[in-house]
Protein backbone atom coordinates (compact mmCIF):
# COMPACT_ATOMS: atom_id res chain seq x y z
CA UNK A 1 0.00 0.00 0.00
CA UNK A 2 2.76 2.55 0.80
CA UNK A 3 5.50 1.32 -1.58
CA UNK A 4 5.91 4.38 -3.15
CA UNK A 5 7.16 6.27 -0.21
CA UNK A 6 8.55 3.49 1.85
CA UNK A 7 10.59 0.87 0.53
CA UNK A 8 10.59 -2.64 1.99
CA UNK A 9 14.12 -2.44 2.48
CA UNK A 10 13.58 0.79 4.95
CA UNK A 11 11.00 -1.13 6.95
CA UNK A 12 12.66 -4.47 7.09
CA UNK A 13 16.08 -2.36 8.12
CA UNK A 14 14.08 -0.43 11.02
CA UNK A 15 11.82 -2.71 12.33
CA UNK A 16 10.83 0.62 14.69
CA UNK A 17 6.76 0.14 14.28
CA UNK A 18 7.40 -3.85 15.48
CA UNK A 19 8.89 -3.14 19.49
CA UNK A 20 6.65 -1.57 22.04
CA UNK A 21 8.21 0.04 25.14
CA UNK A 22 6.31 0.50 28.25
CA UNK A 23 5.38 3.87 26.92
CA UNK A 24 3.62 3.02 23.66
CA UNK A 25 1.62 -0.24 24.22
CA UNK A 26 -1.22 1.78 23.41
CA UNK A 27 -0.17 1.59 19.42
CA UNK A 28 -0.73 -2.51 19.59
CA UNK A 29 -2.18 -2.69 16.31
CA UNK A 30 -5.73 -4.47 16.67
CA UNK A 31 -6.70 -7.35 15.73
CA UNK A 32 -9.48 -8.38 13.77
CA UNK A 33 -10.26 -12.34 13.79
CA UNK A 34 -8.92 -13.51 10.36
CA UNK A 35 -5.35 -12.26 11.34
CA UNK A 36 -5.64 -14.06 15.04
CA UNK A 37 -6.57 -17.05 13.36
CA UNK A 38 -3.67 -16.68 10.52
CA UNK A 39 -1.20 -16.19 13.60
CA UNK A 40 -2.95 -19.17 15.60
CA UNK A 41 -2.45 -21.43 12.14
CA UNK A 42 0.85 -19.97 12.16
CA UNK A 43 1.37 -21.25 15.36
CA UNK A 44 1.59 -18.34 17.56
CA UNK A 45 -0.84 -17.84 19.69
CA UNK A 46 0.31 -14.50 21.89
CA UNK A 47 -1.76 -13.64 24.99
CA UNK A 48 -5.01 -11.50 23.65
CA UNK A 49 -7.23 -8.41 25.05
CA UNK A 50 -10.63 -7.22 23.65
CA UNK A 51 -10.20 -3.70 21.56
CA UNK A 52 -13.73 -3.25 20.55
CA UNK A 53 -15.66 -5.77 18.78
CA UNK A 54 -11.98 -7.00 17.61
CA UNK A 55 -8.42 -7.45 19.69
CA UNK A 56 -5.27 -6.56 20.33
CA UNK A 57 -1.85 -8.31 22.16
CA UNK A 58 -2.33 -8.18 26.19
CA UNK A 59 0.07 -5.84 27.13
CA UNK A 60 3.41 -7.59 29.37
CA UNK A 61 4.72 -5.94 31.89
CA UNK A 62 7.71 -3.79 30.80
CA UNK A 63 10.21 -1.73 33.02
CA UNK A 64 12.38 1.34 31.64
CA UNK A 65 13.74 0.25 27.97
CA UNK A 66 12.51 -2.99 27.97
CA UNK A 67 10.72 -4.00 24.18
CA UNK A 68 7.54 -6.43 23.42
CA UNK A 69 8.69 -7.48 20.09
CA UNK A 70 5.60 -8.23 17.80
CA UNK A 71 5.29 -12.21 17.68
CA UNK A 72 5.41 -12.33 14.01
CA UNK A 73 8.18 -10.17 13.76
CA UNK A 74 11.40 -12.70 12.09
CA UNK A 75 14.91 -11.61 11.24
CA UNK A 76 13.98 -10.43 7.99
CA UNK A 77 10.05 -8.82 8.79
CA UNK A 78 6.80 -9.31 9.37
CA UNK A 79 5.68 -13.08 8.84
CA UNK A 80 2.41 -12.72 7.91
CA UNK A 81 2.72 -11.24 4.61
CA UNK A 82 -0.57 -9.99 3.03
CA UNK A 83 -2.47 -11.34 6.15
CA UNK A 84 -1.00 -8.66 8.31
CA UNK A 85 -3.01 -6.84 10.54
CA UNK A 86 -4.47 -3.17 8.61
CA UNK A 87 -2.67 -1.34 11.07
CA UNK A 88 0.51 -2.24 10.30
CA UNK A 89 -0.15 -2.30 6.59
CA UNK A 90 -0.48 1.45 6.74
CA UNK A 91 2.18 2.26 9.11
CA UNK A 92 3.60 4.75 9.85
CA UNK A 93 0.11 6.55 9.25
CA UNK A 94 -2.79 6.11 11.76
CA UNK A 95 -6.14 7.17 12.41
CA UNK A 96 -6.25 9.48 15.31
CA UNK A 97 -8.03 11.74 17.05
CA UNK A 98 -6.96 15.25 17.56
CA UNK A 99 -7.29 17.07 20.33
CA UNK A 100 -10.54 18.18 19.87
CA UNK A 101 -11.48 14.63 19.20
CA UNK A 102 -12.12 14.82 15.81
CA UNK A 103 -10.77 11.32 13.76
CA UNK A 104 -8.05 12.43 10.81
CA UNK A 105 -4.96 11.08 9.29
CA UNK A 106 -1.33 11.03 11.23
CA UNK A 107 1.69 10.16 10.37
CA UNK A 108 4.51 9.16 13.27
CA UNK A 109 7.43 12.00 13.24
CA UNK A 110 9.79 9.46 14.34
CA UNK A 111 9.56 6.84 11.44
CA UNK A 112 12.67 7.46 9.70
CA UNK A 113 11.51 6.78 6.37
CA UNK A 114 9.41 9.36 7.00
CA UNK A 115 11.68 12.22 7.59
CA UNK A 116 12.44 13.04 3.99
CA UNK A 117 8.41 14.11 3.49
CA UNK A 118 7.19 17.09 3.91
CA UNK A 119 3.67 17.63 5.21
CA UNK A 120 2.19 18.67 2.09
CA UNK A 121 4.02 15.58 -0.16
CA UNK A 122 1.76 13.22 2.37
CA UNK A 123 -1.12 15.13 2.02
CA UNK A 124 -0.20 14.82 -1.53
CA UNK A 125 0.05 11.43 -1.74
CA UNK A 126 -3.07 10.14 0.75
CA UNK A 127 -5.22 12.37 -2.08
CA UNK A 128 -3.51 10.91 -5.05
CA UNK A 129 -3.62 7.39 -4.23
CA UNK A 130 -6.97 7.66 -2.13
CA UNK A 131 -5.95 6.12 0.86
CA UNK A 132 -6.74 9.40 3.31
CA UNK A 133 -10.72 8.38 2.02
CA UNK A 134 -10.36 4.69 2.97
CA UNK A 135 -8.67 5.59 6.05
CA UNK A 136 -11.09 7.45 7.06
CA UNK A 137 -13.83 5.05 5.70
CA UNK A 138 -11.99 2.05 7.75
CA UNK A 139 -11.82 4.55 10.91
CA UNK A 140 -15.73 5.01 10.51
CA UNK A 141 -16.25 0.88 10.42
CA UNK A 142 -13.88 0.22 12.68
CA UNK A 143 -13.61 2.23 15.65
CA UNK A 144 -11.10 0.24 17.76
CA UNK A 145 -8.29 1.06 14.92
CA UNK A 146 -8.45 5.32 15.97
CA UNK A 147 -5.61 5.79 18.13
CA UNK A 148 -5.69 8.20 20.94
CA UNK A 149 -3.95 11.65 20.39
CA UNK A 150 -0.62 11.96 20.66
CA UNK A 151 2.35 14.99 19.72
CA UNK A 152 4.48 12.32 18.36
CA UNK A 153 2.75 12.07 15.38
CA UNK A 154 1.92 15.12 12.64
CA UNK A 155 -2.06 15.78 11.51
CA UNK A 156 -2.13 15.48 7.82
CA UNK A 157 -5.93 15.15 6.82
């Protein structure tokens, strides 16, 4: 979905969106029950918590710098190929709510392969390839996907 900006070799290289301190749990991506069962036939099956109508990984107990690496995360990626949860397909951008609560389009600052963009080439690109609509479209089915609001990330639509 995002090859154009993001190269598989940047992603596989940072690996940033697949570790969760105790800090950032919160972005777990959720769940929905095709991709638990993909994992189960995988043969991971990682502790679960309801998000919603859907879920997302139960989140461990960390201390200080500690990571929860994603359990389908291998040397060279994600293991689940096309069956990957949405939220990680359209990593680094999120559905969020801003502070007035309103759901729109982020992108995380610190996603390296994200640095090179300006705000307006994102914009740019969400229009052109109309993924801001069917983010927004995916937000409104699927509630439990809008992240909370946070100043690590920059408001595009």
């Amino acid at each position: 979905m995002l090859r154009k900006i993001l190269s598989p070799d940047t992603c596989a290289a940072c690996r940033l969106c697949c570790g969760f301190d105790c800090t950032d749990t919160w972005e777990f991506p959720v769940l929905p029950p095709e991709t638990v069962k993909a994992m189960q036939e995988m043969g991971v099956s990682p502790k679960l918590t309801p998000a919603g109508t859907e879920q997302t990984f139960a989140a461990p107990s960390l201390q200080g710098e500690e990571l929860f690496l994603c359990p389908m995360l291998s040397d060279t990626g994600c293991t689940m190929g096309e069956q990957k949860p949405f939220d990680c397909k359209i990593w680094p951008f999120r559905m969020m709510r801003d502070l007035s609560g309103r759901v729109r389009i982020a992108a995380a600052a610190y996603c390296p392969g994200m640095e090179r963009y300006t705000d307006a080439q994102l914009v740019a690109f969400l229009k052109e390839e109309g993924l801001g609509e069917q983010l927004l479209a995916y937000a409104d089915a699927h509630p439990a996907h809008v992240k909370p609001y946070s100043d690590q990330y920059r408001f595009l639509l």
